[in-house]
C-alpha atoms as a PDB file:
ATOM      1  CA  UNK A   1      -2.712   4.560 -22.553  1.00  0.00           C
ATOM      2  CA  UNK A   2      -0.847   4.045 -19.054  1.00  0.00           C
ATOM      3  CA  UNK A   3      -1.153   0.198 -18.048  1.00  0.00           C
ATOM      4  CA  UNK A   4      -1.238   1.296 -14.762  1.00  0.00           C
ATOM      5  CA  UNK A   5      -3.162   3.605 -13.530  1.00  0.00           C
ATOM      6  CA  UNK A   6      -4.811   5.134  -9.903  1.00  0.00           C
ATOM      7  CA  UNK A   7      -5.777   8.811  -8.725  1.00  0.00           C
ATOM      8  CA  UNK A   8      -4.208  11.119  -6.174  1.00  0.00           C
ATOM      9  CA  UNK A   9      -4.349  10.563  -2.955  1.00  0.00           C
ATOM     10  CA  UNK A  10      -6.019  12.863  -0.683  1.00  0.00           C
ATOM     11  CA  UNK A  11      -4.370  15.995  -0.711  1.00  0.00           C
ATOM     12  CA  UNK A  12      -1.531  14.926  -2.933  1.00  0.00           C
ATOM     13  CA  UNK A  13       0.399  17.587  -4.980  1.00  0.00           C
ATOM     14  CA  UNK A  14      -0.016  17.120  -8.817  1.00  0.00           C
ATOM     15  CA  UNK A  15       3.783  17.040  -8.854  1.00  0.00           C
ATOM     16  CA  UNK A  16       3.855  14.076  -6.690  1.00  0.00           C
ATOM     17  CA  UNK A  17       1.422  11.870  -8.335  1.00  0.00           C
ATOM     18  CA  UNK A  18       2.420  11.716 -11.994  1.00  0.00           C
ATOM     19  CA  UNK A  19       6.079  11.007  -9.941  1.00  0.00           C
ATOM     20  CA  UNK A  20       4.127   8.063  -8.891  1.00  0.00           C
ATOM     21  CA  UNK A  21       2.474   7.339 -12.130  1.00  0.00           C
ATOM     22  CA  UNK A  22       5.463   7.102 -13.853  1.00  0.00           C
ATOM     23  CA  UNK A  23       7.747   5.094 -11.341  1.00  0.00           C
ATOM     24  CA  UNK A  24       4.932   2.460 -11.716  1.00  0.00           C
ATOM     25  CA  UNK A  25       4.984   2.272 -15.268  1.00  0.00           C
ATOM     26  CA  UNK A  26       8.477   1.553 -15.642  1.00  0.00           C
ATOM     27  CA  UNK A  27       9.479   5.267 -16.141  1.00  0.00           C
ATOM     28  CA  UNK A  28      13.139   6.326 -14.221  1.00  0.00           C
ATOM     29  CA  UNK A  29      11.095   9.215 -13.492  1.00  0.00           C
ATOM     30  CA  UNK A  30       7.430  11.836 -14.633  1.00  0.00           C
ATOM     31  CA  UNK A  31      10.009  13.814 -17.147  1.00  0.00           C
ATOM     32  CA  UNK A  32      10.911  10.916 -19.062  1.00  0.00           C
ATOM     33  CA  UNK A  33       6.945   9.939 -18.632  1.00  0.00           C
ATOM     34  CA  UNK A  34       6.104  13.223 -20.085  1.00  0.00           C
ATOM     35  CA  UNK A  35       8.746  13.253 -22.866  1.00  0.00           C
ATOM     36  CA  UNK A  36       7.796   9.545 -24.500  1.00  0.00           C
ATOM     37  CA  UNK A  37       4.341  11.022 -24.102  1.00  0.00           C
ATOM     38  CA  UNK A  38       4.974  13.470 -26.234  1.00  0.00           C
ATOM     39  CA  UNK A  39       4.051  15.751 -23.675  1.00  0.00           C
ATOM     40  CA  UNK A  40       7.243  17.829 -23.227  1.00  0.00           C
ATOM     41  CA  UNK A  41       9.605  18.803 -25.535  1.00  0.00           C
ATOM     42  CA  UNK A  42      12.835  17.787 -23.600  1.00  0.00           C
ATOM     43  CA  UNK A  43      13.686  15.179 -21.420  1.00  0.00           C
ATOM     44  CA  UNK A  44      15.655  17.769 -19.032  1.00  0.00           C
ATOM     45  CA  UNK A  45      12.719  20.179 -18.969  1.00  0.00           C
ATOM     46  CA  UNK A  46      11.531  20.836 -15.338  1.00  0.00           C
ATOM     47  CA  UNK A  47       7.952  19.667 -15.480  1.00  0.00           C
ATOM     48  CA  UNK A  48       4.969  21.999 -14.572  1.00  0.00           C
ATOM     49  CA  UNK A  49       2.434  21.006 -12.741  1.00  0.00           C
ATOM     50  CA  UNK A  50      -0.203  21.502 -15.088  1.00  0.00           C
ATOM     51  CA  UNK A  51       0.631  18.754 -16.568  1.00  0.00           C
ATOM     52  CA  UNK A  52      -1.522  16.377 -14.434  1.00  0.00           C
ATOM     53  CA  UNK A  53      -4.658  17.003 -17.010  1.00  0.00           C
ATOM     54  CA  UNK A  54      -2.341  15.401 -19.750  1.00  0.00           C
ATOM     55  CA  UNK A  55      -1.066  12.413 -17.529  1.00  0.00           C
ATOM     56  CA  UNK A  56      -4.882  11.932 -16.635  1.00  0.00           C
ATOM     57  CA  UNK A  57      -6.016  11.992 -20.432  1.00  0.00           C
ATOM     58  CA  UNK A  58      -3.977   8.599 -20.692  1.00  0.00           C
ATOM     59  CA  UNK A  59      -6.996   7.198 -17.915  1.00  0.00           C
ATOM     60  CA  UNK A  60      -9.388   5.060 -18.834  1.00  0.00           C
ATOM     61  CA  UNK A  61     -11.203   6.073 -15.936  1.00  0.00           C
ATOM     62  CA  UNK A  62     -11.590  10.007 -14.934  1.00  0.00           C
ATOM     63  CA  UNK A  63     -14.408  10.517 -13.352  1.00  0.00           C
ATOM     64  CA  UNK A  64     -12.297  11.858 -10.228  1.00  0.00           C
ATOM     65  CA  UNK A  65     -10.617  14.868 -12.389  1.00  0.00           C
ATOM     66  CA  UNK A  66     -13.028  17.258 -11.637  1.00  0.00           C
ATOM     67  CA  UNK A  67     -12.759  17.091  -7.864  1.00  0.00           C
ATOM     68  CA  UNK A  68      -9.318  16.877  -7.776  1.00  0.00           C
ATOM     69  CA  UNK A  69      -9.044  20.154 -10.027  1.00  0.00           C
ATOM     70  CA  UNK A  70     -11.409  21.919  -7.374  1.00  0.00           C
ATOM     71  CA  UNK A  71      -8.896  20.934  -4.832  1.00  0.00           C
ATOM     72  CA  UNK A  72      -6.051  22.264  -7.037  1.00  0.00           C
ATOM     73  CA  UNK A  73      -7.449  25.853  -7.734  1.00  0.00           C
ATOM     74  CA  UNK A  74      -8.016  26.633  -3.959  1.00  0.00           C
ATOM     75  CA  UNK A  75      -4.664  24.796  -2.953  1.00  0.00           C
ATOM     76  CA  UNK A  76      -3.113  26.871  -5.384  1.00  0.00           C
ATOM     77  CA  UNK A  77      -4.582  29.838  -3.743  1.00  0.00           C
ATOM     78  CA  UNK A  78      -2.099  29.618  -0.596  1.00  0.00           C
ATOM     79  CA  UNK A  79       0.704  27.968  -2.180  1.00  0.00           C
ATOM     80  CA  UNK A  80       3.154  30.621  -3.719  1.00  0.00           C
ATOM     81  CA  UNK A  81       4.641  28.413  -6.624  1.00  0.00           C
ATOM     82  CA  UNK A  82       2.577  24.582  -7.192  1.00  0.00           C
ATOM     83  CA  UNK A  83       5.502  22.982  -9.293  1.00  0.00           C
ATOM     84  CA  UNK A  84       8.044  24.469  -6.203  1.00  0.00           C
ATOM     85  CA  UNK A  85      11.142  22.217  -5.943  1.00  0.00           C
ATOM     86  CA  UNK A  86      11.157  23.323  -2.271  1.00  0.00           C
ATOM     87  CA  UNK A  87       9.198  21.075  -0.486  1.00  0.00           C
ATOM     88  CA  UNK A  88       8.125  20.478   2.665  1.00  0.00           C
ATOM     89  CA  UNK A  89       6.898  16.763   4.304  1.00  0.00           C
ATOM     90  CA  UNK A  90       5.467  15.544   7.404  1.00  0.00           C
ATOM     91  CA  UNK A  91       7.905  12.842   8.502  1.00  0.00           C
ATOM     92  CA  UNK A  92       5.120  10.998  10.715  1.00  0.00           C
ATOM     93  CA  UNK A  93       3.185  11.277   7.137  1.00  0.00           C
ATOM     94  CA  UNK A  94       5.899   9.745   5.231  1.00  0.00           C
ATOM     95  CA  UNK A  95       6.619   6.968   7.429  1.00  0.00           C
ATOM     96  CA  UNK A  96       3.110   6.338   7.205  1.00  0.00           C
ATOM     97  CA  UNK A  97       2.856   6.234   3.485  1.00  0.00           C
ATOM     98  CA  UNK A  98       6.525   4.518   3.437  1.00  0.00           C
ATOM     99  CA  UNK A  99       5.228   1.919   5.563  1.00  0.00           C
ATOM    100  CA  UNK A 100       1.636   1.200   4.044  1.00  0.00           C
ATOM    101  CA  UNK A 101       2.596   1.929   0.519  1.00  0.00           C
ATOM    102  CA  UNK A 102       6.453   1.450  -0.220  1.00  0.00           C
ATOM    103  CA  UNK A 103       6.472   4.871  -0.968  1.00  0.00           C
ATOM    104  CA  UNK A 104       5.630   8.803   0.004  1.00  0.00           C
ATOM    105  CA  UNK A 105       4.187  11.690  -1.576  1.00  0.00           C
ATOM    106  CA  UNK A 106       3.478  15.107  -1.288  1.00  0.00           C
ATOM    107  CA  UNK A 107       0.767  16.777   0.600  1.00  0.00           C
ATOM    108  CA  UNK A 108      -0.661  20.223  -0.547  1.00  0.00           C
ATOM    109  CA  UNK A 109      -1.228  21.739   2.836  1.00  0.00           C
ATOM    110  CA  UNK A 110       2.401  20.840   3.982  1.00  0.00           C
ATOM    111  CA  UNK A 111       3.039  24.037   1.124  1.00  0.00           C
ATOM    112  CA  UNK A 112       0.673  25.959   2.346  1.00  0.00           C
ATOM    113  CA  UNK A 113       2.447  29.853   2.309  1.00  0.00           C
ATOM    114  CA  UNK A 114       3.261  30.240   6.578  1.00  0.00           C
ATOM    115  CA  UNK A 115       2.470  26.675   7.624  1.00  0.00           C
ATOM    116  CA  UNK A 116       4.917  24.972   9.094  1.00  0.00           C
ATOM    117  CA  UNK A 117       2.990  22.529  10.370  1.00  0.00           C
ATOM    118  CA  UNK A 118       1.379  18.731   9.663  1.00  0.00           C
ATOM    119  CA  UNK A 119      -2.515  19.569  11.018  1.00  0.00           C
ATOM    120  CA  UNK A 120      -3.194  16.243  11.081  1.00  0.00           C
ATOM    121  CA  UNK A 121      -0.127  15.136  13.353  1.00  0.00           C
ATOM    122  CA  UNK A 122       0.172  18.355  15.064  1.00  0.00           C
ATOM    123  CA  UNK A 123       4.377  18.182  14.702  1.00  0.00           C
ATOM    124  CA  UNK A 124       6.900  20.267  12.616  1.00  0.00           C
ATOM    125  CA  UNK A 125       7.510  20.011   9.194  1.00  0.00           C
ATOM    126  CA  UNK A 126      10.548  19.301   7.377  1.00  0.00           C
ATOM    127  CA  UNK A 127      11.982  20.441   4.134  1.00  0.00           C
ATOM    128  CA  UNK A 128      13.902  17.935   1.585  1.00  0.00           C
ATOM    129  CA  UNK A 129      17.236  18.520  -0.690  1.00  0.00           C
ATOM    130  CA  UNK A 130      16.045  19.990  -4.112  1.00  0.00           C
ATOM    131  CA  UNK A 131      17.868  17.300  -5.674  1.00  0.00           C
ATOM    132  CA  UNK A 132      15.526  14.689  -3.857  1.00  0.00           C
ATOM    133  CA  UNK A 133      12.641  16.254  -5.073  1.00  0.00           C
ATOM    134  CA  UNK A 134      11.323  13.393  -7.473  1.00  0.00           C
ATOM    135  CA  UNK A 135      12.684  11.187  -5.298  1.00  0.00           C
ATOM    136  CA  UNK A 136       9.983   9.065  -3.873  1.00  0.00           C
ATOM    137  CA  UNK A 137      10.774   5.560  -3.152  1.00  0.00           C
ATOM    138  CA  UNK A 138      14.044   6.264  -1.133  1.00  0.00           C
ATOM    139  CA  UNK A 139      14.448   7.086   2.153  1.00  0.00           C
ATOM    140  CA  UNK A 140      15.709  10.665   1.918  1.00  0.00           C
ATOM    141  CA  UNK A 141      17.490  13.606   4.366  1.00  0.00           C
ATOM    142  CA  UNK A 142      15.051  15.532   5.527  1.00  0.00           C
ATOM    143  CA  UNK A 143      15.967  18.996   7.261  1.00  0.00           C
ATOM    144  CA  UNK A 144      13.569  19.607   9.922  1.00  0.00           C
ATOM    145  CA  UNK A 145      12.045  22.554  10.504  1.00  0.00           C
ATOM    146  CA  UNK A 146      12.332  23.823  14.316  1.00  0.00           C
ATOM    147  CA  UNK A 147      10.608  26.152  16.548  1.00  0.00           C
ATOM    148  CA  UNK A 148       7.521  25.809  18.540  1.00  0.00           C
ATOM    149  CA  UNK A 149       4.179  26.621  15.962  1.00  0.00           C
ATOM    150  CA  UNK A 150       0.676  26.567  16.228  1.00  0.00           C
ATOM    151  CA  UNK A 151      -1.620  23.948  13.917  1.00  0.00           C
ATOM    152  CA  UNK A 152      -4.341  25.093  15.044  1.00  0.00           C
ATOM    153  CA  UNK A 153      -3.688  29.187  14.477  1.00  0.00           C
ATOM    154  CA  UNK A 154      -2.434  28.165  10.887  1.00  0.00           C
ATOM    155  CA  UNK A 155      -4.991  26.341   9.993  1.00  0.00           C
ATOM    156  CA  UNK A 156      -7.381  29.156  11.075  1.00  0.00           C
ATOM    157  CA  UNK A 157      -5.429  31.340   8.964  1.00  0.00           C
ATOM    158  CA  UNK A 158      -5.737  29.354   5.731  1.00  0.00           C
ATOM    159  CA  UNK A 159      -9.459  29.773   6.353  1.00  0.00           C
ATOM    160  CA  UNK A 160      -9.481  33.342   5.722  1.00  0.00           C
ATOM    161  CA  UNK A 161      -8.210  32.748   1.746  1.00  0.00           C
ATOM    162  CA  UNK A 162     -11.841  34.804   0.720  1.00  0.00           C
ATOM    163  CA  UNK A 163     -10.838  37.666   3.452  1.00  0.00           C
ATOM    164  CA  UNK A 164      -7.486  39.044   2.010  1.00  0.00           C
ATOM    165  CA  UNK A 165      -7.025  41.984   4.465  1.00  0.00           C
ATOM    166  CA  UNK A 166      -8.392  39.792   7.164  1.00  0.00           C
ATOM    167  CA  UNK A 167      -5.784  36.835   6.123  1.00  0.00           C
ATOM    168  CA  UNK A 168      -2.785  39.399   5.950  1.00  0.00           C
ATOM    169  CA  UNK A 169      -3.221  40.984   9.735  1.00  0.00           C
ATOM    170  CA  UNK A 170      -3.722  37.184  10.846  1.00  0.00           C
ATOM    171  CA  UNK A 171      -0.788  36.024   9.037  1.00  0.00           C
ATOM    172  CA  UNK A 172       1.041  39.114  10.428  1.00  0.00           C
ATOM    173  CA  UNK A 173      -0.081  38.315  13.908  1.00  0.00           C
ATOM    174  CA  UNK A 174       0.999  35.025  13.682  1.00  0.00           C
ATOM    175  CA  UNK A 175       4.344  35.773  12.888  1.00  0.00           C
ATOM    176  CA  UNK A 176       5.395  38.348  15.278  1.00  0.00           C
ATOM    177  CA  UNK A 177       3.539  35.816  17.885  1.00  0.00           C
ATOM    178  CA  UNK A 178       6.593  33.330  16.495  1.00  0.00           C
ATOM    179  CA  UNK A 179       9.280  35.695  16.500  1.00  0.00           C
ATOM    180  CA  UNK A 180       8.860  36.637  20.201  1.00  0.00           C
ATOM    181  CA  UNK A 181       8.703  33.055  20.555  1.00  0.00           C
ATOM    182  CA  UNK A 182      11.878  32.239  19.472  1.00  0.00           C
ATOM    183  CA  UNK A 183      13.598  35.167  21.663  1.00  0.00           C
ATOM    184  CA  UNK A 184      11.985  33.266  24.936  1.00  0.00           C
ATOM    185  CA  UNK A 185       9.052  35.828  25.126  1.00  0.00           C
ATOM    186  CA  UNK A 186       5.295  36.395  24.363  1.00  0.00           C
ATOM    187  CA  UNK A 187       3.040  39.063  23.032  1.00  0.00           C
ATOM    188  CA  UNK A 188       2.385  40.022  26.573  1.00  0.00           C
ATOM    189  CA  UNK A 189       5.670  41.328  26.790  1.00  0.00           C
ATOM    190  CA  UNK A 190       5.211  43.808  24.090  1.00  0.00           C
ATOM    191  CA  UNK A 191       4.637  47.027  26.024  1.00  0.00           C
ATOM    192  CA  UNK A 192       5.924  49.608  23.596  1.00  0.00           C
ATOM    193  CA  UNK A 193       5.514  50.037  19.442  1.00  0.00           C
ATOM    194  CA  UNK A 194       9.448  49.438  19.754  1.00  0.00           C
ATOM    195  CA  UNK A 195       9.432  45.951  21.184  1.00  0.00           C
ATOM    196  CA  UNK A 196       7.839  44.481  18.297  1.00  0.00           C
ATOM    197  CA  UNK A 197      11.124  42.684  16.928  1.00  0.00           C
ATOM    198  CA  UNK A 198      10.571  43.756  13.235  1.00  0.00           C
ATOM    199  CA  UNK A 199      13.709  43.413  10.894  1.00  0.00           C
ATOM    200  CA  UNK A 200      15.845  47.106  11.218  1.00  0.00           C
ATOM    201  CA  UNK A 201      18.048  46.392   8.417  1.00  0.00           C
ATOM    202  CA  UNK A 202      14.583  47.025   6.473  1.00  0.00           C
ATOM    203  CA  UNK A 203      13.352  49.610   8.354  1.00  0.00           C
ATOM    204  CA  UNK A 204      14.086  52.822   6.192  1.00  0.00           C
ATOM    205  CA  UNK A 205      10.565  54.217   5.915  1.00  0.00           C
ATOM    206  CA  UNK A 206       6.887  54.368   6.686  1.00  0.00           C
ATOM    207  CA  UNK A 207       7.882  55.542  10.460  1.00  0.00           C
ATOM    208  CA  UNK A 208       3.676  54.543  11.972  1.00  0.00           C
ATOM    209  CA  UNK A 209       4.089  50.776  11.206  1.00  0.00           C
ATOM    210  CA  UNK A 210       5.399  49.940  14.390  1.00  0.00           C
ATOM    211  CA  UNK A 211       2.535  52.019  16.208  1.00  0.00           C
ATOM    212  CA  UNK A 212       0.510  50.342  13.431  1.00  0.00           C
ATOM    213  CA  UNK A 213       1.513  46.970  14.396  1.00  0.00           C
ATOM    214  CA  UNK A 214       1.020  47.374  18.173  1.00  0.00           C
ATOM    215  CA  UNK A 215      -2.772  48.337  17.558  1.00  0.00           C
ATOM    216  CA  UNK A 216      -3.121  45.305  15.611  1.00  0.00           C
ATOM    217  CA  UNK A 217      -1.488  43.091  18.522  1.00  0.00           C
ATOM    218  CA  UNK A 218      -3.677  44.727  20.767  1.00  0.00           C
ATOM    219  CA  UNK A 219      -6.460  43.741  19.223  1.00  0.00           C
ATOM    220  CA  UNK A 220      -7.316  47.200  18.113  1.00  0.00           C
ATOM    221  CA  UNK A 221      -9.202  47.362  14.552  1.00  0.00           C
ATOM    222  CA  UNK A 222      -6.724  48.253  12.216  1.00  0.00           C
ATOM    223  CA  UNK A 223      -6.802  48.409   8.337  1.00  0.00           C
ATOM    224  CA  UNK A 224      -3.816  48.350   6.341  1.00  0.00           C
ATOM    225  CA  UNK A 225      -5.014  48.705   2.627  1.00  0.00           C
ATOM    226  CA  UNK A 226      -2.143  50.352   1.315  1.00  0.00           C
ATOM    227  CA  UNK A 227      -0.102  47.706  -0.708  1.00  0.00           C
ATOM    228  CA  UNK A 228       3.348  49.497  -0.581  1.00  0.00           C
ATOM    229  CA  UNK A 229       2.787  49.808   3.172  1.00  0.00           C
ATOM    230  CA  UNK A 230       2.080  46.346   3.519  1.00  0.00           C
ATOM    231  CA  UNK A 231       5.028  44.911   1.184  1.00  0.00           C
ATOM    232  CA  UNK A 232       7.307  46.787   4.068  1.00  0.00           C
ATOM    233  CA  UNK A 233       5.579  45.253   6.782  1.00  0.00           C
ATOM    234  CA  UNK A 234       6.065  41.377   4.691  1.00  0.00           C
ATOM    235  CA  UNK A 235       9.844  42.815   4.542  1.00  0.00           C
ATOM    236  CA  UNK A 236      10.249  44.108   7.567  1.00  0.00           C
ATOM    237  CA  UNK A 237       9.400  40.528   9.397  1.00  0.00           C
ATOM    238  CA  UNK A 238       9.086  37.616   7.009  1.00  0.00           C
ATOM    239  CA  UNK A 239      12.137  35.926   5.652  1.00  0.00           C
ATOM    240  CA  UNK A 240      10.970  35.365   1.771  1.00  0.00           C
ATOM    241  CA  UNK A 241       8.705  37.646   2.028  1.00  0.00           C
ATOM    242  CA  UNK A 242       8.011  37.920  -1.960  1.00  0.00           C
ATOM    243  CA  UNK A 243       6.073  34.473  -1.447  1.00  0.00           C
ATOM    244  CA  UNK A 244       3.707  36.000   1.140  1.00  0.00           C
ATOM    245  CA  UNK A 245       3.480  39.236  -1.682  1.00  0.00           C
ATOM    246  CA  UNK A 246       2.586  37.081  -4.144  1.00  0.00           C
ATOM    247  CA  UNK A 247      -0.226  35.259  -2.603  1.00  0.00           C
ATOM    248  CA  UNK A 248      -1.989  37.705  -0.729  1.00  0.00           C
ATOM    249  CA  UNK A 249      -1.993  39.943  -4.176  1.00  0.00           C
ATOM    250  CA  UNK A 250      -3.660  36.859  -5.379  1.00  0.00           C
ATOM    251  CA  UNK A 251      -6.335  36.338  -2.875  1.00  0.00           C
ATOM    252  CA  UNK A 252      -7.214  40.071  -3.551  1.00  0.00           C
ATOM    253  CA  UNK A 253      -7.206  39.651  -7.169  1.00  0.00           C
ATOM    254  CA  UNK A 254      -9.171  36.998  -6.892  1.00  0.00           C
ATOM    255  CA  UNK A 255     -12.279  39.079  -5.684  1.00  0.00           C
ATOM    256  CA  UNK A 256     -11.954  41.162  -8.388  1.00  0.00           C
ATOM    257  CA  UNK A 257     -14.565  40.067 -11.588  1.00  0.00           C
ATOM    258  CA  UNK A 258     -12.007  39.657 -13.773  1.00  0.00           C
ATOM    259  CA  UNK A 259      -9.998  37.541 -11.983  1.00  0.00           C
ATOM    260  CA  UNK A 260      -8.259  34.460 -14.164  1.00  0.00           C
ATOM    261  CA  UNK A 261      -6.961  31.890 -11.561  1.00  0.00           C
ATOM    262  CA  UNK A 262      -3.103  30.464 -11.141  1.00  0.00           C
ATOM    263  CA  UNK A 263      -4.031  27.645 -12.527  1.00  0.00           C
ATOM    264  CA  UNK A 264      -5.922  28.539 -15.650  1.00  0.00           C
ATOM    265  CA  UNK A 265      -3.157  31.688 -16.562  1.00  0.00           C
ATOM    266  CA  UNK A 266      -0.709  28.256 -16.343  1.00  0.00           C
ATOM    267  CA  UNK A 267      -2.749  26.593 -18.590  1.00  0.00           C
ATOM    268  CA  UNK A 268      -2.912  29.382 -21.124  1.00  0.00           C
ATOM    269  CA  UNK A 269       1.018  29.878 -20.761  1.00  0.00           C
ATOM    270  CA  UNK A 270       1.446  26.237 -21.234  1.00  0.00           C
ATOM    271  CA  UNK A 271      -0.687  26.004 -24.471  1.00  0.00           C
ATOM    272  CA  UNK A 272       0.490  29.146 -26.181  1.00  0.00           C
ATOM    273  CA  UNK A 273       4.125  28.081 -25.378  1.00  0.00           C
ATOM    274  CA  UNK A 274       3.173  24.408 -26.998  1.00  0.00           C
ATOM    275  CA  UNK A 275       1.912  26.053 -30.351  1.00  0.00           C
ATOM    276  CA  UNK A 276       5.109  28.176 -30.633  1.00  0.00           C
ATOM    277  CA  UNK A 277       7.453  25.227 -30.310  1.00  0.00           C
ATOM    278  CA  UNK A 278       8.172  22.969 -33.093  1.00  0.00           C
ATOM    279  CA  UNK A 279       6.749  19.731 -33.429  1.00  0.00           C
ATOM    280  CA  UNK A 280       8.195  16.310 -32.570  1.00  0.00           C
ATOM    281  CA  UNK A 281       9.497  13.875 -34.742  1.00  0.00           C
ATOM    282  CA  UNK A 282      10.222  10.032 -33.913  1.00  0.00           C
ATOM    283  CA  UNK A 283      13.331   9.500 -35.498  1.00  0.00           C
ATOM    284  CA  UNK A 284      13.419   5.666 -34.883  1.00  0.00           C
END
């Protein structure tokens, strides 16, 4: 049992608030937490995020776990990897939290897959060194993200999470709308299937997407079901692209009646990968 003990915040990334947890128990940091727990196997191990069920176990009190694992299964929906050591922060957010609490933590939207955005302060986001990642009571670099983005249009987007093909021409949309941005133009400028500034080092087949993509900018109904189609489009203009792969295949498997959420496949990884490894032995 954890002396001390308090739930998330709002919004706060499972990652982030057994960091928390254990800082205020006396751990150096959640791995050693986890590993005197008898939770992990190794000290070094890079802990997953599932692990929040077994920090919350130690709780007298957990009559909030139920919500907060609603919150985590549709988070987890439009973040491409919840345990990610690449994480992005709100620096009006974390000199919020520095100054009320003594300390920061990390928000779920701020990962959301194409946000780049705090909604709440309406200002760029910034990314933080991987090594920094647990690090939570230090004032850290932060590498800000720049560009001029839209809250508002990405949190629209994030709406669509039940409307896969509806979320992909959005997202799409979105980020040609950011790319002419960043040359000093707008979508009104796109005259011709040939101004849409799509990546040409990429651009070895499926000749109709940029006809394809000029209907959709023109607000013409198009539907692009075809998933190797779309993977070249993701190529063709997102940097990373494989994250924006992986989640909208999710949000379409997800309608299907088998579907098995992130979260609970994790789960099941986590448990059969427990039973396989040998068990622990205090040898003090």
């Amino acid at each position: 049992m954890l002396p001390i003990q308090f739930p998330p915040k709002e919004d706060e990334m499972p990652i982030s608030w057994m960091q928390r947890i254990a800082l205020s128990n006396g751990f150096d940091d959640l791995r050693e937490m986890l590993y005197m727990s008898y939770i992990i196997a190794k000290q070094y191990a890079f802990p997953s995020f599932v692990h929040w069920k077994d920090v919350a176990k130690m709780f007298i009190h957990q009559d909030w776990m139920q919500s907060y694992q609603r919150k985590i299964e549709k988070s987890s929906l439009l973040i491409d990897d919840m345990q990610t050591k690449n994480i992005h922060v709100c620096p009006l957010c974390m000199k919020e939290e520095w100054e009320r609490d003594g300390q920061f933590y990390y928000h779920m939207q701020h990962q959301y897959i194409g946000t780049y955005t705090c909604w709440r302060h309406r200002c760029n986001l910034a990314t933080i060194a991987p090594a920094s990642y647990l690090n939570l009571e230090e004032k850290i670099e932060l590498y800000p993200i720049t560009g001029i983005y839209d809250p508002e249009k990405e949190k629209q987007i994030s709406l669509l999470f039940d409307h896969p093909d509806k979320f992909f021409e959005e997202m799409v949309r979105y980020r040609i709308w950011l790319l002419m941005q960043q040359a000093g133009k707008t979508l009104h400028e796109i005259k011709n299937p040939s101004d849409i500034p799509l990546n040409k080092d990429h651009m070895d087949r499926f000749d109709d997407v940029p006809d394809l993509l000029f209907g959709l900018i023109k607000g013409k109904y198009v539907q692009i079901k075809d998933e190797a189609m779309r993977t070249y489009i993701l190529k063709c203009l997102f940097e990373g692209y494989h994250s924006y792969i992986h989640v909208i295949n999710r949000l379409e498997d997800r309608q299907k009646t088998s579907y098995v959420d992130l979260y609970d496949t994790l789960v099941i990884k986590e448990r059969k990968c427990a039973a396989c490894s040998p068990k622990q032995t205090n040898t003090n």
